[in-house]
N, C-alpha and C. Protein backbone atom coordinates (compact mmCIF):
# COMPACT_ATOMS: atom_id res chain seq x y z
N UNK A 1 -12.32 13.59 -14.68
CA UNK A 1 -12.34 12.16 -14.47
C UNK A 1 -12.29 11.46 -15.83
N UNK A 2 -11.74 10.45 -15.79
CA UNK A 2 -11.45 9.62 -17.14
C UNK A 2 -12.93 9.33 -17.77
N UNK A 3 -13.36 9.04 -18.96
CA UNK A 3 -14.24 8.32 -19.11
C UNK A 3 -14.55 6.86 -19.67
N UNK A 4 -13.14 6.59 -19.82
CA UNK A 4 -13.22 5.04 -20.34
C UNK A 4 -12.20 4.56 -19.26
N UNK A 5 -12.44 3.10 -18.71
CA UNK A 5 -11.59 2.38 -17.91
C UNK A 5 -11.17 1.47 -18.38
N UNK A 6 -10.27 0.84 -18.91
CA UNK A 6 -9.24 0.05 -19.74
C UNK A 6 -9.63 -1.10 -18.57
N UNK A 7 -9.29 -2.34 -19.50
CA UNK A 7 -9.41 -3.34 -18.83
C UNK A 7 -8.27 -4.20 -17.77
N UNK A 8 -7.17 -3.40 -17.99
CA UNK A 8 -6.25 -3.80 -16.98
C UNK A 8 -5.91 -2.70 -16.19
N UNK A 9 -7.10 -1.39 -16.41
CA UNK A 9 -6.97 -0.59 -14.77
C UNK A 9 -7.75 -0.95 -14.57
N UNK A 10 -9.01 -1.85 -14.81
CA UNK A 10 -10.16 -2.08 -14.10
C UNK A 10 -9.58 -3.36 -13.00
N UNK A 11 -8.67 -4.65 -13.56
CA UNK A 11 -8.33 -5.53 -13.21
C UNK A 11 -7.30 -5.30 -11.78
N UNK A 12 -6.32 -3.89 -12.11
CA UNK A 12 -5.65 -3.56 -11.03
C UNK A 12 -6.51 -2.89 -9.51
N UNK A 13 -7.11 -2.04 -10.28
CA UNK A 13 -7.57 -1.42 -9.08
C UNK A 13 -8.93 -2.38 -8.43
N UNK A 14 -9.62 -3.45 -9.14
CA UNK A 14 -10.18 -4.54 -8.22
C UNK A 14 -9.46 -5.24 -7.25
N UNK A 15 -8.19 -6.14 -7.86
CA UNK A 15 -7.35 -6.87 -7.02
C UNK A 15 -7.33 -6.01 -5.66
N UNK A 16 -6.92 -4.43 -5.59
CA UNK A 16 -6.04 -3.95 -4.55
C UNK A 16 -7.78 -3.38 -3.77
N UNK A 17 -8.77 -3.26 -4.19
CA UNK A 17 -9.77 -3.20 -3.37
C UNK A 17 -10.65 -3.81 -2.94
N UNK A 18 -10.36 -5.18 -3.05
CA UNK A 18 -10.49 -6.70 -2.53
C UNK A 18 -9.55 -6.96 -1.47
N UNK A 19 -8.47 -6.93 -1.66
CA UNK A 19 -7.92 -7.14 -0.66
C UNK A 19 -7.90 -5.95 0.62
N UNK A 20 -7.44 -6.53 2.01
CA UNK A 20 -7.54 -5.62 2.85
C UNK A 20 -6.11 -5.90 3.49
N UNK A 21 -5.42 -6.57 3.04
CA UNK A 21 -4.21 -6.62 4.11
C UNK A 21 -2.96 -7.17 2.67
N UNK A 22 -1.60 -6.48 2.97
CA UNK A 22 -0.81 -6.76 1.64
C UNK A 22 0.41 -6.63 2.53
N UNK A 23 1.78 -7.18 1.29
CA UNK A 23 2.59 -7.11 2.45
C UNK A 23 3.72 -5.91 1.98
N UNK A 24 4.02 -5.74 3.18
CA UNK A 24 5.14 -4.41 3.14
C UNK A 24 6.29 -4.81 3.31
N UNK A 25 7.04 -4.39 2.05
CA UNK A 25 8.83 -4.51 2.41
C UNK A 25 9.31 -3.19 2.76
N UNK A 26 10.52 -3.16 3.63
CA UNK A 26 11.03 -2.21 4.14
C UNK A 26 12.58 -2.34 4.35
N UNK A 27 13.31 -1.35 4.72
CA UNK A 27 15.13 -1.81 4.91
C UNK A 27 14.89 -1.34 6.06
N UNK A 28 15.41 -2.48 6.76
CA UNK A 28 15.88 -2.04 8.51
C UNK A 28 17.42 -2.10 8.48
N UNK A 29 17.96 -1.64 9.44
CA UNK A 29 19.53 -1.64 9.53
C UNK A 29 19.64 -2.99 10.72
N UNK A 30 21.04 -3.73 9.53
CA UNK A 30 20.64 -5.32 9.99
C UNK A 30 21.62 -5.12 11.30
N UNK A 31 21.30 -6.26 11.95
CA UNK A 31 21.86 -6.46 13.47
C UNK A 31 23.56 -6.28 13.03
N UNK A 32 23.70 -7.18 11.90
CA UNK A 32 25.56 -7.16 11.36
C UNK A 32 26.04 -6.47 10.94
N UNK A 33 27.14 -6.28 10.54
CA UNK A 33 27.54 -5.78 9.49
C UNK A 33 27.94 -6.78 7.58
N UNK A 34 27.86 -7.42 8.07
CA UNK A 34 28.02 -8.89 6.96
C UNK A 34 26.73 -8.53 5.74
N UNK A 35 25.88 -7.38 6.17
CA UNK A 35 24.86 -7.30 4.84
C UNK A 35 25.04 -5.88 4.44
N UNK A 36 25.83 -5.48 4.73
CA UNK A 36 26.29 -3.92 4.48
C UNK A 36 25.61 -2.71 5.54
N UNK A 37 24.72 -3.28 6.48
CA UNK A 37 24.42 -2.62 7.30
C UNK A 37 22.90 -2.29 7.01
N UNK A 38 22.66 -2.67 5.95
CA UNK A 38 20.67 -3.02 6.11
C UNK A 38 20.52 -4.54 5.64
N UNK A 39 18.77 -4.51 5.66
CA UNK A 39 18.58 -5.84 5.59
C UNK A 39 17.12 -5.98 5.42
N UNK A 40 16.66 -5.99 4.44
CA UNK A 40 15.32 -6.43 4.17
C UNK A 40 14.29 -7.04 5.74
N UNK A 41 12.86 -6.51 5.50
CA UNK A 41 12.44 -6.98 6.60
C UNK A 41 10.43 -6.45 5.48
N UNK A 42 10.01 -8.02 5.57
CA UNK A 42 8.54 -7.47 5.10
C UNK A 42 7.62 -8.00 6.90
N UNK A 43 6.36 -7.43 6.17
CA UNK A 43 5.37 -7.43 7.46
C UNK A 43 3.94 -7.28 6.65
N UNK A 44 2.71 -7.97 7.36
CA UNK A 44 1.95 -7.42 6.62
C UNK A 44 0.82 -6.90 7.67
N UNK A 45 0.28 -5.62 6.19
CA UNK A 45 -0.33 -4.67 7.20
C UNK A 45 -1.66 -4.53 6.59
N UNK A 46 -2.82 -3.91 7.38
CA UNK A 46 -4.11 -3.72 6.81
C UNK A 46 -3.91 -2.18 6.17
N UNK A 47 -4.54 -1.53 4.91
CA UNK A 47 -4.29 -0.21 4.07
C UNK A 47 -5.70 -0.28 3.69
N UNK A 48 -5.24 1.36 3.15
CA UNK A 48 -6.79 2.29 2.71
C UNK A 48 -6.21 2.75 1.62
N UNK A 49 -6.84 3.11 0.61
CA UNK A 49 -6.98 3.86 -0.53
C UNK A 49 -7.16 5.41 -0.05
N UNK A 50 -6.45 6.47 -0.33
CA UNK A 50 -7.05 8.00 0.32
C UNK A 50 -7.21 8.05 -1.11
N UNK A 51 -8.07 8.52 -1.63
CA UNK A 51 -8.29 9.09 -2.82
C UNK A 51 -7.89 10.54 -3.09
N UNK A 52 -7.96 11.56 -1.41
CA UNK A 52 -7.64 12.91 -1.82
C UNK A 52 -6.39 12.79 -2.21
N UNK A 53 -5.56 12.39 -2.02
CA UNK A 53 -4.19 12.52 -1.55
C UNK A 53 -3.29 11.64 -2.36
N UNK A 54 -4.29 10.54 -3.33
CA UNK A 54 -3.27 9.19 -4.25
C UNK A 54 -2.55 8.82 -3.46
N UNK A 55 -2.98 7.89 -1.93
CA UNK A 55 -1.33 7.12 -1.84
C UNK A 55 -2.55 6.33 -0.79
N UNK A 56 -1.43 5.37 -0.36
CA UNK A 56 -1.59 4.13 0.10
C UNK A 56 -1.60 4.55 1.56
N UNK A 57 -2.85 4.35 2.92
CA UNK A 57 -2.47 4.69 4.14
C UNK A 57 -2.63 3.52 5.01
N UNK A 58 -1.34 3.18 5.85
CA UNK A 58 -1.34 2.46 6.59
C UNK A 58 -1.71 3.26 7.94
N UNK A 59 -1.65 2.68 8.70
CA UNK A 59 -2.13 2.99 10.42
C UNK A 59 -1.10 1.54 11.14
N UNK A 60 -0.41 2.36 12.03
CA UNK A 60 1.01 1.35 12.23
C UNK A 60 1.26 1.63 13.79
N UNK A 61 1.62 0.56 14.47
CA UNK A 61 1.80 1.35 16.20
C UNK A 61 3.69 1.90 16.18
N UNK A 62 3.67 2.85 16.80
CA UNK A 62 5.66 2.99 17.11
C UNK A 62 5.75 1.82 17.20
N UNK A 63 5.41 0.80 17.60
CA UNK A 63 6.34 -0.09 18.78
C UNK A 63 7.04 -0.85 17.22
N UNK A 64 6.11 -1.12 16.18
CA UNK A 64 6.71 -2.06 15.00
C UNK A 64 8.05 -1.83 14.12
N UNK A 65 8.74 -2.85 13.97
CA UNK A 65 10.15 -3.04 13.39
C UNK A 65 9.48 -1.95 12.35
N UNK A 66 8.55 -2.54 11.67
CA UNK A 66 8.27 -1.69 10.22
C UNK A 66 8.13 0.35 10.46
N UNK A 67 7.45 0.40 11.29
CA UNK A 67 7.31 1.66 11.44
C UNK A 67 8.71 2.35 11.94
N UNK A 68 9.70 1.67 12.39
CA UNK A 68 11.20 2.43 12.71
C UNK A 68 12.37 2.87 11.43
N UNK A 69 11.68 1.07 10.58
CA UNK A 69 12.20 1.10 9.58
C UNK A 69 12.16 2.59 8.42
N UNK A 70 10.90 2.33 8.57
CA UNK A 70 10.01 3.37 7.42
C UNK A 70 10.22 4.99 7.62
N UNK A 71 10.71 4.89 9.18
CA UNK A 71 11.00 6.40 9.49
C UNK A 71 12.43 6.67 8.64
N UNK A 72 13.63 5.40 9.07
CA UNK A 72 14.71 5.48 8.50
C UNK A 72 15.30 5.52 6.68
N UNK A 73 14.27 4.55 6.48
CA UNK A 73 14.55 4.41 5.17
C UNK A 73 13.19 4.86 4.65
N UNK A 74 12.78 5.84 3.84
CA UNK A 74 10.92 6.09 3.49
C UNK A 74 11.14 5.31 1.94
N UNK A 75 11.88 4.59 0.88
CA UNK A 75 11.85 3.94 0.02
C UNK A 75 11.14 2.53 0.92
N UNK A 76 10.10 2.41 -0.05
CA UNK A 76 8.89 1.21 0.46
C UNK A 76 8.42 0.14 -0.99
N UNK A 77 8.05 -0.90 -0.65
CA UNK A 77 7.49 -1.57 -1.51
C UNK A 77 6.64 -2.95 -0.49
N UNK A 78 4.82 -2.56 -1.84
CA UNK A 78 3.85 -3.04 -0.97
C UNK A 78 3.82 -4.44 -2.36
N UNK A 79 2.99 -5.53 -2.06
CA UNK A 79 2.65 -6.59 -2.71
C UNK A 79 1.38 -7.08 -2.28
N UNK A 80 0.18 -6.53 -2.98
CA UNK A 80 -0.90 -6.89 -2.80
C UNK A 80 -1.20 -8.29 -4.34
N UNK A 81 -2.18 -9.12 -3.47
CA UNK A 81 -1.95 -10.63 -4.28
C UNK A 81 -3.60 -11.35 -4.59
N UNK A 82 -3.79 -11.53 -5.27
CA UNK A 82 -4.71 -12.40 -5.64
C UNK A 82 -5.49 -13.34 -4.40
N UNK A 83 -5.92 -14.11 -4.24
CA UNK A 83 -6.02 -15.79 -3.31
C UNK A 83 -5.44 -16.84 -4.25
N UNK A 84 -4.67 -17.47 -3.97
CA UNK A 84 -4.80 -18.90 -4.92
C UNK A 84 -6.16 -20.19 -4.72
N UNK A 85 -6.21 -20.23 -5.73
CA UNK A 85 -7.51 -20.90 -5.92
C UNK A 85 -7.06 -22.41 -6.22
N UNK A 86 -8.14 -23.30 -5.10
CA UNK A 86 -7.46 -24.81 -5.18
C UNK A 86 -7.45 -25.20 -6.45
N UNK A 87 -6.72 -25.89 -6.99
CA UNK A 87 -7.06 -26.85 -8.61
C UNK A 87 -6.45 -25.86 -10.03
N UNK A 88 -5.36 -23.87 -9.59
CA UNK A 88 -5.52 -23.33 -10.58
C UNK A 88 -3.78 -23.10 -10.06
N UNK A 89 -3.47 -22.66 -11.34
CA UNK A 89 -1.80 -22.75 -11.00
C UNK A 89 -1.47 -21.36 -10.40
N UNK A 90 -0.48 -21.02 -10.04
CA UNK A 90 -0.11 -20.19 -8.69
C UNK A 90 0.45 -18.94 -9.73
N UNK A 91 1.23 -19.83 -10.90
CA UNK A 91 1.48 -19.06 -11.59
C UNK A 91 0.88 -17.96 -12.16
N UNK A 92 -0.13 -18.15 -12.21
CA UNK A 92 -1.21 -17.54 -13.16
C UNK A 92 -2.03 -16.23 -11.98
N UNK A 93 -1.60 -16.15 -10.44
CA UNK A 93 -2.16 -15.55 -9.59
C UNK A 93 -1.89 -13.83 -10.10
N UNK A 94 -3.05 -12.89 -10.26
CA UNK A 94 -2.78 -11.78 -10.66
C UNK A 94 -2.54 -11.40 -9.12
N UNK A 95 -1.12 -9.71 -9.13
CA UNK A 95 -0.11 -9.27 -8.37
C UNK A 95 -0.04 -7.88 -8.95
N UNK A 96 0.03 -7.04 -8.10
CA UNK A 96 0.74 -5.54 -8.01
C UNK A 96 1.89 -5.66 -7.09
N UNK A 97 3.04 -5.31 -7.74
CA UNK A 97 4.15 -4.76 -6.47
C UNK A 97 4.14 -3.31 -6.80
N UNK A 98 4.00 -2.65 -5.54
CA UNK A 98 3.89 -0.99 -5.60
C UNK A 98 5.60 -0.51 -5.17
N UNK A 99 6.16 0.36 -5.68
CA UNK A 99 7.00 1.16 -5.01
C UNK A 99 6.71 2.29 -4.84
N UNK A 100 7.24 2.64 -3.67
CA UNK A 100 6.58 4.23 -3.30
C UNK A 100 7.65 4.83 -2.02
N UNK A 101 7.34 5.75 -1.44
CA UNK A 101 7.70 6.71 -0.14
C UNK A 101 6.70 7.13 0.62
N UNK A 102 7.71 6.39 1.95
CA UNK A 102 6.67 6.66 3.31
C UNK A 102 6.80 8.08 3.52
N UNK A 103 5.48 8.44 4.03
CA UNK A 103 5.94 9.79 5.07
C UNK A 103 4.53 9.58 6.65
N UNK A 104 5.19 10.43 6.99
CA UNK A 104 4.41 10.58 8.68
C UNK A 104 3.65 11.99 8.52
N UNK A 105 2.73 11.59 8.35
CA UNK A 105 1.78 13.20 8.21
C UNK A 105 1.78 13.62 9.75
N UNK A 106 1.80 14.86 10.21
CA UNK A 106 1.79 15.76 11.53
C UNK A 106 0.15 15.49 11.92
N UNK A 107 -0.04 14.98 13.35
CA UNK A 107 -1.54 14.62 13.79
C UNK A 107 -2.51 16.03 12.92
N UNK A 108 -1.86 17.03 13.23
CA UNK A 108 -2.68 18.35 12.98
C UNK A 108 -2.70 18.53 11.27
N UNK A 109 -2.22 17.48 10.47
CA UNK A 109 -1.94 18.43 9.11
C UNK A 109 -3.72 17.68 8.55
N UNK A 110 -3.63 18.45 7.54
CA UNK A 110 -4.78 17.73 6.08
C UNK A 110 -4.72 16.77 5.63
N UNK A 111 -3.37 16.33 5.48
CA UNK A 111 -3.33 14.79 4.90
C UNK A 111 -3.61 13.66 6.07
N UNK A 112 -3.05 14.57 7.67
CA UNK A 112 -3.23 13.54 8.54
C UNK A 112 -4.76 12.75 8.53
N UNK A 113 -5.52 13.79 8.64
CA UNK A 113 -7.20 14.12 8.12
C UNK A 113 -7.45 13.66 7.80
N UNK A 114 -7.42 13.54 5.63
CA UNK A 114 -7.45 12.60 5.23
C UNK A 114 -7.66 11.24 4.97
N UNK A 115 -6.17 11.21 5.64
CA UNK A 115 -5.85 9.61 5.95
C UNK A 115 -6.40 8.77 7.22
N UNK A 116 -6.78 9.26 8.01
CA UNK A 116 -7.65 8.81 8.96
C UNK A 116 -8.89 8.68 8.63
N UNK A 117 -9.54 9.66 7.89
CA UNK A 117 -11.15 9.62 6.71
C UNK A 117 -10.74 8.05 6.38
N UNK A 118 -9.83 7.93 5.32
CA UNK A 118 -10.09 6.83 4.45
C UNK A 118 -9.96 5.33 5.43
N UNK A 119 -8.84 5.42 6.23
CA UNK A 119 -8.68 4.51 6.94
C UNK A 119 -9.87 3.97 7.60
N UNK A 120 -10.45 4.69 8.17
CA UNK A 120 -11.73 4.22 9.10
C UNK A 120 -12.84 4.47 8.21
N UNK A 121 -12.69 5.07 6.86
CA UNK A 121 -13.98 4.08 5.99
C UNK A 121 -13.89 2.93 5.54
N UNK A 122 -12.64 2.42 5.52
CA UNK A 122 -12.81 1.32 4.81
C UNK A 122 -12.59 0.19 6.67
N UNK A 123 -11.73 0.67 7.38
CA UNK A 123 -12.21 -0.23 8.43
C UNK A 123 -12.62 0.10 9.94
N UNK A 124 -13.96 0.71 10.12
CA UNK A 124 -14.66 1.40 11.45
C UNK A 124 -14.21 0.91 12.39
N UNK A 125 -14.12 -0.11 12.68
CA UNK A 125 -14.02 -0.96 13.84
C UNK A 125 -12.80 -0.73 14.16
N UNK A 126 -11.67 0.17 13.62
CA UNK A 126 -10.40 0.83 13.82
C UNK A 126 -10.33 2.32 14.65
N UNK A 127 -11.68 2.78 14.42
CA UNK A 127 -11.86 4.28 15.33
C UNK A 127 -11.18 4.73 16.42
N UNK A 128 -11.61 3.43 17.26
CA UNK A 128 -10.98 4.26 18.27
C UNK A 128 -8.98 3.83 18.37
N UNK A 129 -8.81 3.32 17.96
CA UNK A 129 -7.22 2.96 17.84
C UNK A 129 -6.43 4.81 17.27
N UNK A 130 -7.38 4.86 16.40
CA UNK A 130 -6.48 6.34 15.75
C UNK A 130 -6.38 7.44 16.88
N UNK A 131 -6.92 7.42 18.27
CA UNK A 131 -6.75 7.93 19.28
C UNK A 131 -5.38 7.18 20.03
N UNK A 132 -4.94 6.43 19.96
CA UNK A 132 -3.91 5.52 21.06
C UNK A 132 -2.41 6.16 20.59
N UNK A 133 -1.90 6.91 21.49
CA UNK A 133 -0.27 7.25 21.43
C UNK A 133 0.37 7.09 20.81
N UNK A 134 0.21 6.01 20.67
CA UNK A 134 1.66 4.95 20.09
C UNK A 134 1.15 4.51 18.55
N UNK A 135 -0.15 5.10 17.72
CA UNK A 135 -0.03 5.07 16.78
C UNK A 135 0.02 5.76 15.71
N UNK A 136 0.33 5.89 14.51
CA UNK A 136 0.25 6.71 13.26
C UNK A 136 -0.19 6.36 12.02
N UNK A 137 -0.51 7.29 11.62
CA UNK A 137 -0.64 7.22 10.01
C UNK A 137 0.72 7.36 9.24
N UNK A 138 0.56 6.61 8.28
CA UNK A 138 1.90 6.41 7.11
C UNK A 138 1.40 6.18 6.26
N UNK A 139 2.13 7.37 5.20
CA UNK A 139 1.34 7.60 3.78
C UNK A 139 2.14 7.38 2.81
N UNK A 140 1.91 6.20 1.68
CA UNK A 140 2.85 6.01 0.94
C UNK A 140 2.30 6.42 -0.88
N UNK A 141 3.26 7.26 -1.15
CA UNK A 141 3.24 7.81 -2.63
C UNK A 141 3.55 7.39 -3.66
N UNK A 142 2.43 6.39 -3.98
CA UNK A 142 3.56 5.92 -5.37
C UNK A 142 4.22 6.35 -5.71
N UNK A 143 5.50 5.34 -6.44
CA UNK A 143 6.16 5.85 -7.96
C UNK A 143 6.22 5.22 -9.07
N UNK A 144 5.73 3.64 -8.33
CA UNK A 144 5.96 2.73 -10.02
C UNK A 144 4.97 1.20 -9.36
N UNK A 145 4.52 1.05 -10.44
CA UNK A 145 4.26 -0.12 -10.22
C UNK A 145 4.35 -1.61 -11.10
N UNK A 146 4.23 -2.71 -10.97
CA UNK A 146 4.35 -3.93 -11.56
C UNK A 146 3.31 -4.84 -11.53
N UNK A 147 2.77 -4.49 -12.20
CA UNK A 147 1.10 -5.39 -12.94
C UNK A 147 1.51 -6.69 -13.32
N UNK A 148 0.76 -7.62 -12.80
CA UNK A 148 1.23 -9.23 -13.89
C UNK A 148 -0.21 -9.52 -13.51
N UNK A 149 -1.40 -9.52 -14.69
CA UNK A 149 -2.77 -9.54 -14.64
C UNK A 149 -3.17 -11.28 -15.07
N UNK A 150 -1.84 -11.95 -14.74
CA UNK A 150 -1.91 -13.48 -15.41
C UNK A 150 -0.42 -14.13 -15.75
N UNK A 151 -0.34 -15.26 -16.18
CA UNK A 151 0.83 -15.48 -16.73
C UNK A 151 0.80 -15.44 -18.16
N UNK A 152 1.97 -14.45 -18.11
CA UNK A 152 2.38 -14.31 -19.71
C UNK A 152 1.92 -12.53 -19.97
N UNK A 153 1.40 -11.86 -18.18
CA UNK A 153 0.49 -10.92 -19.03
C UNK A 153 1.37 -9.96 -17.77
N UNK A 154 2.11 -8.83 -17.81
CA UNK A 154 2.85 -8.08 -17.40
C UNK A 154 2.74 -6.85 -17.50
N UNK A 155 2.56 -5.62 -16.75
CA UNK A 155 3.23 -4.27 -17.07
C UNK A 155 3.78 -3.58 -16.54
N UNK A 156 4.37 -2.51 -16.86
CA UNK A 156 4.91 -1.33 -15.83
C UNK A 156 3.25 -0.59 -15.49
N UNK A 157 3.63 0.27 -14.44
CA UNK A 157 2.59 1.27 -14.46
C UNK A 157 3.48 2.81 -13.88
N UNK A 158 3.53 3.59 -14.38
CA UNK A 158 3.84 4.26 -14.30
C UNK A 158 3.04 5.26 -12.82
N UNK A 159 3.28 6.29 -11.91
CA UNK A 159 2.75 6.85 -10.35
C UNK A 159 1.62 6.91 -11.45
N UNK A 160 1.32 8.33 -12.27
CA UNK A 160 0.19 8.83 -12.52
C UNK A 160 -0.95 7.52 -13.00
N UNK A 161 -0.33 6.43 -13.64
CA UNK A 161 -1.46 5.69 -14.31
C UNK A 161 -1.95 4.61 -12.99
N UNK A 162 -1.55 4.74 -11.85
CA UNK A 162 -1.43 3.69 -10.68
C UNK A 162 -2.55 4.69 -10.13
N UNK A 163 -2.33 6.09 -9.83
CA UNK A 163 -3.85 6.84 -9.18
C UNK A 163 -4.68 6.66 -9.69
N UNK A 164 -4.72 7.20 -11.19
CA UNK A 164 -5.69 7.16 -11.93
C UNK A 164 -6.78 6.29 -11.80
N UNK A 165 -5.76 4.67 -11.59
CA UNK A 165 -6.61 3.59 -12.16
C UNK A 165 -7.50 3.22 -10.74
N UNK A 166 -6.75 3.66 -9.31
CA UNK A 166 -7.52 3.68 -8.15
C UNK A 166 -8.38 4.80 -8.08
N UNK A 167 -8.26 5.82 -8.34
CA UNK A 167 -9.44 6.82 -8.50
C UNK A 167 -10.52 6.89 -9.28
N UNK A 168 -10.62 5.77 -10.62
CA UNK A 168 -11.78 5.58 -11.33
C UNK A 168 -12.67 5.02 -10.35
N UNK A 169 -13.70 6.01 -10.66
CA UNK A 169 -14.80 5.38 -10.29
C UNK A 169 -14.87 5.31 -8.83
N UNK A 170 -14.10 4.93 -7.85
CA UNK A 170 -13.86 4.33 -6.60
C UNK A 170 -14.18 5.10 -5.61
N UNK A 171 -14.39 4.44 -4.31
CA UNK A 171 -15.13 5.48 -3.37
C UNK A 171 -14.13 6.55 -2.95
N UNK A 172 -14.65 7.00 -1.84
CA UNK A 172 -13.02 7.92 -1.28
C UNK A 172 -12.43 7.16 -0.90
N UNK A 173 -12.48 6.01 -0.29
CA UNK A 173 -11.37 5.06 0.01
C UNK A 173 -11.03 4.15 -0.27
């Protein structure tokens, strides 16, 4: 485990464990052909931190555009956001955009496990849903991310420094 936490992994991994709901972009294949045959489509969803596993777990029903999408295309990008605060400029709102890859863990695997652990620690009152048919876990793996901790204040983050900075310190989920 690390022993020093830098002040803009401390800043990232607060934002994204404050929030409980962020939004997900995805490529669906558009109704036309006039957009080349996909077409952007965001949604927003409630996520967990898995700590075993470094990635982002949603809990999604079949029935959602997003979850058909995500089967088709597993290139993903999440945008977890600040609040804007009355009287402070919008500009200045600290933001992670995550890119990553979906996958569908098998009900029976370890990660499925996992990801159901973290999910229903961070929201119980979800328990019994992870029993209902029609839903799944979707596990997304970082690969890059985009820090702006302010205006004027920007970074890359590279997968490994994006776990890292959620695994300091932090619960399992």
């Amino acid at each position: 485990m690390q022993s020093h936490e830098s002040r803009l992994q401390q800043s990232l991994r607060t934002l994204i464990e404050q929030r409980r709901t962020a939004a997900l972009a995805v490529t669906v294949t558009a109704p036309s052909d006039d957009q080349g045959g996909l077409a952007p489509l965001i949604s927003m969803v409630p996520f967990a931190w898995c700590r075993e596993f470094g990635c982002i777990v949603l809990h999604v029903s079949a029935l959602a555009a997003h979850t058909a999408a995500m089967q088709q295309h597993a290139a993903v990008s999440i945008l977890f956001c600040a609040p804007e605060v009355p009287g402070e400029s919008v500009h200045a709102l600290e933001r992670v955009s995550l890119q990553g890859v979906a996958s569908t863990p098998p009900q029976s695997s370890v990660l499925w496990s996992g990801a159901r652990a973290a999910y229903v620690a961070r929201f119980p009152e979800s328990e019994f849903m992870t029993e209902l048919p029609d839903f799944r876990f979707v596990c997304i793996t970082p690969s890059f991310a985009r820090h702006v901790a302010g205006f004027g204040a920007a970074r890359n983050v590279d997968a490994n420094d994006f776990v890292a900075a959620m695994n300091f310190l932090a619960p399992s989920n």
